[in-house]
N, C-alpha and C. Protein backbone atom coordinates (compact mmCIF):
# COMPACT_ATOMS: atom_id res chain seq x y z
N UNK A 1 0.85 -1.16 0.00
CA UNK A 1 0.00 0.00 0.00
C UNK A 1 0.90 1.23 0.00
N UNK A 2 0.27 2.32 -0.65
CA UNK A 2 1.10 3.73 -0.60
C UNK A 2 0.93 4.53 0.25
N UNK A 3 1.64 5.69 1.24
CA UNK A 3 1.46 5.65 2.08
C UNK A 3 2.65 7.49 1.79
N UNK A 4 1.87 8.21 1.93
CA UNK A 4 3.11 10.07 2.07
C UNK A 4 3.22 9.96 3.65
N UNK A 5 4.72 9.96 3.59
CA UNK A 5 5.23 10.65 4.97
C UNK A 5 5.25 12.38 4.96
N UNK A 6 5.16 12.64 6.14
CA UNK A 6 5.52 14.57 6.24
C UNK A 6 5.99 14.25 7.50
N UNK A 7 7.55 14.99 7.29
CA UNK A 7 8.45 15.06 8.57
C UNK A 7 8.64 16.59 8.54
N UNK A 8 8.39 17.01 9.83
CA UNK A 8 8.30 18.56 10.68
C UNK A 8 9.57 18.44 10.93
N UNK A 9 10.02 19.97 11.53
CA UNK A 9 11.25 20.60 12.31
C UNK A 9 12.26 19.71 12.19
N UNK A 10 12.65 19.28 13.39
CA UNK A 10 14.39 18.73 13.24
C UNK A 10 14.36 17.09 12.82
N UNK A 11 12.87 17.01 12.18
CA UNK A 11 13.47 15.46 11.23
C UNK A 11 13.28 16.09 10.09
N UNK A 12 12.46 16.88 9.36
CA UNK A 12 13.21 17.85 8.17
C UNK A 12 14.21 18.02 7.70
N UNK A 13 14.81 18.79 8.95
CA UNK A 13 16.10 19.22 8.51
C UNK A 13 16.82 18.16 8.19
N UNK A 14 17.08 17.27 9.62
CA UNK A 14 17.97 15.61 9.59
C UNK A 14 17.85 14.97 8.09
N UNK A 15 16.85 14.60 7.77
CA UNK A 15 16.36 13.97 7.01
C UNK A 15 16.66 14.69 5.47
N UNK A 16 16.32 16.04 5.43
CA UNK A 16 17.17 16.46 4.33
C UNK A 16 15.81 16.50 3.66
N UNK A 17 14.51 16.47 4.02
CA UNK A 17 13.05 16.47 3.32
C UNK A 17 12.12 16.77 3.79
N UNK A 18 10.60 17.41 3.19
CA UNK A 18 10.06 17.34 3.81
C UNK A 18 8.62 16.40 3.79
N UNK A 19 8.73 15.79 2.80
CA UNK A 19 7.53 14.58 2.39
C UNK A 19 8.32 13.44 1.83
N UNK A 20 8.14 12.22 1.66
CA UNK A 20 8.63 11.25 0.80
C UNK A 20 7.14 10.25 1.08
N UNK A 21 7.05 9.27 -0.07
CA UNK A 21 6.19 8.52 -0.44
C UNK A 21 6.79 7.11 -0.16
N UNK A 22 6.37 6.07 0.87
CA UNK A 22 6.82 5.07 0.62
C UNK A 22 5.76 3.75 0.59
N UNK A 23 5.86 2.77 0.33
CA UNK A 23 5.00 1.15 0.65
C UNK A 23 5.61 0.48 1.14
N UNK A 24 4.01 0.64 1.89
CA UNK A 24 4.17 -0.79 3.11
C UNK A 24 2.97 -1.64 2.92
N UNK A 25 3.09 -2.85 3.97
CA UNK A 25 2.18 -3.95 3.95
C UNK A 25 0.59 -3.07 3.77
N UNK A 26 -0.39 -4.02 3.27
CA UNK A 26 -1.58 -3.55 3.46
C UNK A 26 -1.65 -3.69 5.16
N UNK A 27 -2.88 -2.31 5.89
CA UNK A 27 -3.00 -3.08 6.95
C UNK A 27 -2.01 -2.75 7.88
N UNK A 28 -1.21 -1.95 7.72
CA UNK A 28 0.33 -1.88 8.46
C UNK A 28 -0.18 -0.95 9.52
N UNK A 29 0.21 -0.74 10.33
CA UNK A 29 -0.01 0.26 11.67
C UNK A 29 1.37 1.20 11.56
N UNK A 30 0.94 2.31 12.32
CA UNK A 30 1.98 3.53 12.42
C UNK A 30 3.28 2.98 13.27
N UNK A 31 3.16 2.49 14.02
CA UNK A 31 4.42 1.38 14.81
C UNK A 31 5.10 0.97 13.62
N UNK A 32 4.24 -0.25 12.91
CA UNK A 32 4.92 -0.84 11.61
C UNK A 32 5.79 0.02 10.80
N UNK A 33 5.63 1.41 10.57
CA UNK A 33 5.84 2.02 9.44
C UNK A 33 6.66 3.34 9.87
N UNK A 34 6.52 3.33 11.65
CA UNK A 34 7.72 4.10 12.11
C UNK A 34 8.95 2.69 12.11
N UNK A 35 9.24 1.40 12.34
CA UNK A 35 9.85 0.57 12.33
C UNK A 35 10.79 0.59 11.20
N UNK A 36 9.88 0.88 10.29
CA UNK A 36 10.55 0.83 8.92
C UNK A 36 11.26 2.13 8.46
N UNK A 37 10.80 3.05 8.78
CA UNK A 37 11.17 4.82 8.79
C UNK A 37 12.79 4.54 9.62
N UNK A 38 12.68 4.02 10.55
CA UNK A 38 13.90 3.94 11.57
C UNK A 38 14.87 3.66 11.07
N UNK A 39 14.17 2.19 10.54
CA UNK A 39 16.31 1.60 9.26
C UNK A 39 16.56 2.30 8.31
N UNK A 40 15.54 3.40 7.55
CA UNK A 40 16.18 4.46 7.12
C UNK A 40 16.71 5.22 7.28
N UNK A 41 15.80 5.78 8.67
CA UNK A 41 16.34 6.99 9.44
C UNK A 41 16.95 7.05 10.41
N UNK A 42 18.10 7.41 11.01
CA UNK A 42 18.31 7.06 11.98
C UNK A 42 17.86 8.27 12.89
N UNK A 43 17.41 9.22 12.80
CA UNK A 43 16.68 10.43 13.57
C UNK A 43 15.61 9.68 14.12
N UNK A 44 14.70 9.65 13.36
CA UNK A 44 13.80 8.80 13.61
C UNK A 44 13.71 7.64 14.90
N UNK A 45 15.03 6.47 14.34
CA UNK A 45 15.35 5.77 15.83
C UNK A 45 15.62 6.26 17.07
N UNK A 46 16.63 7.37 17.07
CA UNK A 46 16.72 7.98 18.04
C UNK A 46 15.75 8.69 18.90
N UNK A 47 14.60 8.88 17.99
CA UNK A 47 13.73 10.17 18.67
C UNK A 47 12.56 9.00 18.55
N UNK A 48 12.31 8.44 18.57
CA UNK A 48 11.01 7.41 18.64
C UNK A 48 10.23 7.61 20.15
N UNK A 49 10.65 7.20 21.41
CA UNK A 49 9.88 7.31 21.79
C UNK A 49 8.97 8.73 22.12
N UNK A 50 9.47 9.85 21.92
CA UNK A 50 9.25 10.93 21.78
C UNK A 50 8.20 11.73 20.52
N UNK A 51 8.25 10.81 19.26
CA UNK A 51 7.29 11.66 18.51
C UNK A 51 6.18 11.24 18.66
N UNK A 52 4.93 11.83 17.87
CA UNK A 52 3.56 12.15 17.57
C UNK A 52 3.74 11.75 16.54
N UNK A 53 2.06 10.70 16.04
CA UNK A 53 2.11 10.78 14.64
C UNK A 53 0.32 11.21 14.54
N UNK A 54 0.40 11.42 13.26
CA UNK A 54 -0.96 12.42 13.07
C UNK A 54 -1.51 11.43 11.56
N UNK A 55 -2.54 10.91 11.35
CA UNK A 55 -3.19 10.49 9.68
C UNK A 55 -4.19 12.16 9.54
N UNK A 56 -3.57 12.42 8.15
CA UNK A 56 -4.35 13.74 7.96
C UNK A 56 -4.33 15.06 8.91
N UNK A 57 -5.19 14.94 9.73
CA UNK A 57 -4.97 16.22 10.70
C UNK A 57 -5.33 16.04 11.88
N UNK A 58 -5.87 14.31 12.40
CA UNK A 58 -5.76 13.45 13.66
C UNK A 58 -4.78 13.00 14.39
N UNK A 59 -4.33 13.18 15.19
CA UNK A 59 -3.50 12.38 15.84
C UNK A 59 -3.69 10.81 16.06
N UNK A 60 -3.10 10.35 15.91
CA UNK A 60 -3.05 8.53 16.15
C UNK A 60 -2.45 7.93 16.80
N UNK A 61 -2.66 7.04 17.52
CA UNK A 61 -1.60 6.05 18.44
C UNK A 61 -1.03 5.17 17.85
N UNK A 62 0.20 4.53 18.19
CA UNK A 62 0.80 3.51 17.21
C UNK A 62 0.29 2.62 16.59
N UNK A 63 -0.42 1.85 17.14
CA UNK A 63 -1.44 1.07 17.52
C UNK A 63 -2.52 1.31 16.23
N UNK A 64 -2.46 2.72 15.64
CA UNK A 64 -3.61 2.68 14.52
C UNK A 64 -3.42 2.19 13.24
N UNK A 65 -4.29 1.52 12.47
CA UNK A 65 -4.12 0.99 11.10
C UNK A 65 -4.16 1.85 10.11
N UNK A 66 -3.20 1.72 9.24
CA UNK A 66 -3.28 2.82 7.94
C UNK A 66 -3.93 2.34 6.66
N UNK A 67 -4.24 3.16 5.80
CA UNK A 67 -5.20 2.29 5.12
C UNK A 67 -4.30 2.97 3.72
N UNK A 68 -4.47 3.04 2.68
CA UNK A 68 -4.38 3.19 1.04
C UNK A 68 -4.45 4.87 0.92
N UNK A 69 -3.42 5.54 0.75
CA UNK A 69 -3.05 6.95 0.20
C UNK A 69 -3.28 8.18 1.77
N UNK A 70 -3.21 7.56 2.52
CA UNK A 70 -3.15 8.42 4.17
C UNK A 70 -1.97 8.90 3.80
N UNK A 71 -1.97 10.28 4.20
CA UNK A 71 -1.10 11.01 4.85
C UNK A 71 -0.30 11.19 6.28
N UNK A 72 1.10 10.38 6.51
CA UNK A 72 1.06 9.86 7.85
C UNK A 72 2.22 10.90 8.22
N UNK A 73 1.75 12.18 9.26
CA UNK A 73 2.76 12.89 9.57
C UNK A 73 3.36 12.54 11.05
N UNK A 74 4.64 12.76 11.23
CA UNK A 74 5.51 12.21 11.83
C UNK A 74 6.09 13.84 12.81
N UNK A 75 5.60 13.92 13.74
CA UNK A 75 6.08 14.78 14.39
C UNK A 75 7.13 14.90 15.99
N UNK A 76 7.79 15.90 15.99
CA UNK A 76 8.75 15.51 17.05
C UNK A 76 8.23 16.68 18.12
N UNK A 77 9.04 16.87 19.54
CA UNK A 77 8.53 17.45 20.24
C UNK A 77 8.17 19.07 20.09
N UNK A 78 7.77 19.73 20.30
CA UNK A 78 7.76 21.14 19.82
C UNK A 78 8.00 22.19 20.90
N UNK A 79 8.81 23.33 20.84
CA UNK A 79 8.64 24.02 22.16
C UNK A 79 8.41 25.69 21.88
N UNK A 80 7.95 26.85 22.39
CA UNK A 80 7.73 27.65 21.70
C UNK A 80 8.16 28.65 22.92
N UNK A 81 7.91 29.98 22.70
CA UNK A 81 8.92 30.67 23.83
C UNK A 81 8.24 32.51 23.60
């Protein structure tokens, strides 16, 4: 299944992007597909237990199933001042 990532602030930058498109299993959960984000990324591994992920403009728990052309944004902590 196809599946747009959007990485915010300092996995942006890290990462060198700010969307990429990848496939995964049908059925895959945001756990699954941060798992897989990780052996790419290594920001990502590092900062795992710490981000937010959002389908569309919901927030989701790992735990949620993704379905066919979701938008799965990947967010890290935010602080403002």
């Amino acid at each position: 299944m196809h599946l747009d990532i959007q990485y915010f602030a300092v996995l942006s930058a890290t990462i060198g992007c700010k969307t990429e498109s990848i496939d995964v299993a049908d059925d895959a959960t945001v756990a699954a597909v941060l798992d897989a984000l990780a052996e790419k990324h290594a920001i990502i591994d590092t900062m795992r237990t710490s981000l937010a992920a959002a389908v569309d403009t919901t927030y989701v728990p790992p735990q949620h199933i993704l379905h066919a052309g979701d938008t799965l944004s990947i967010i890290p902590p935010v602080s403002g001042g």
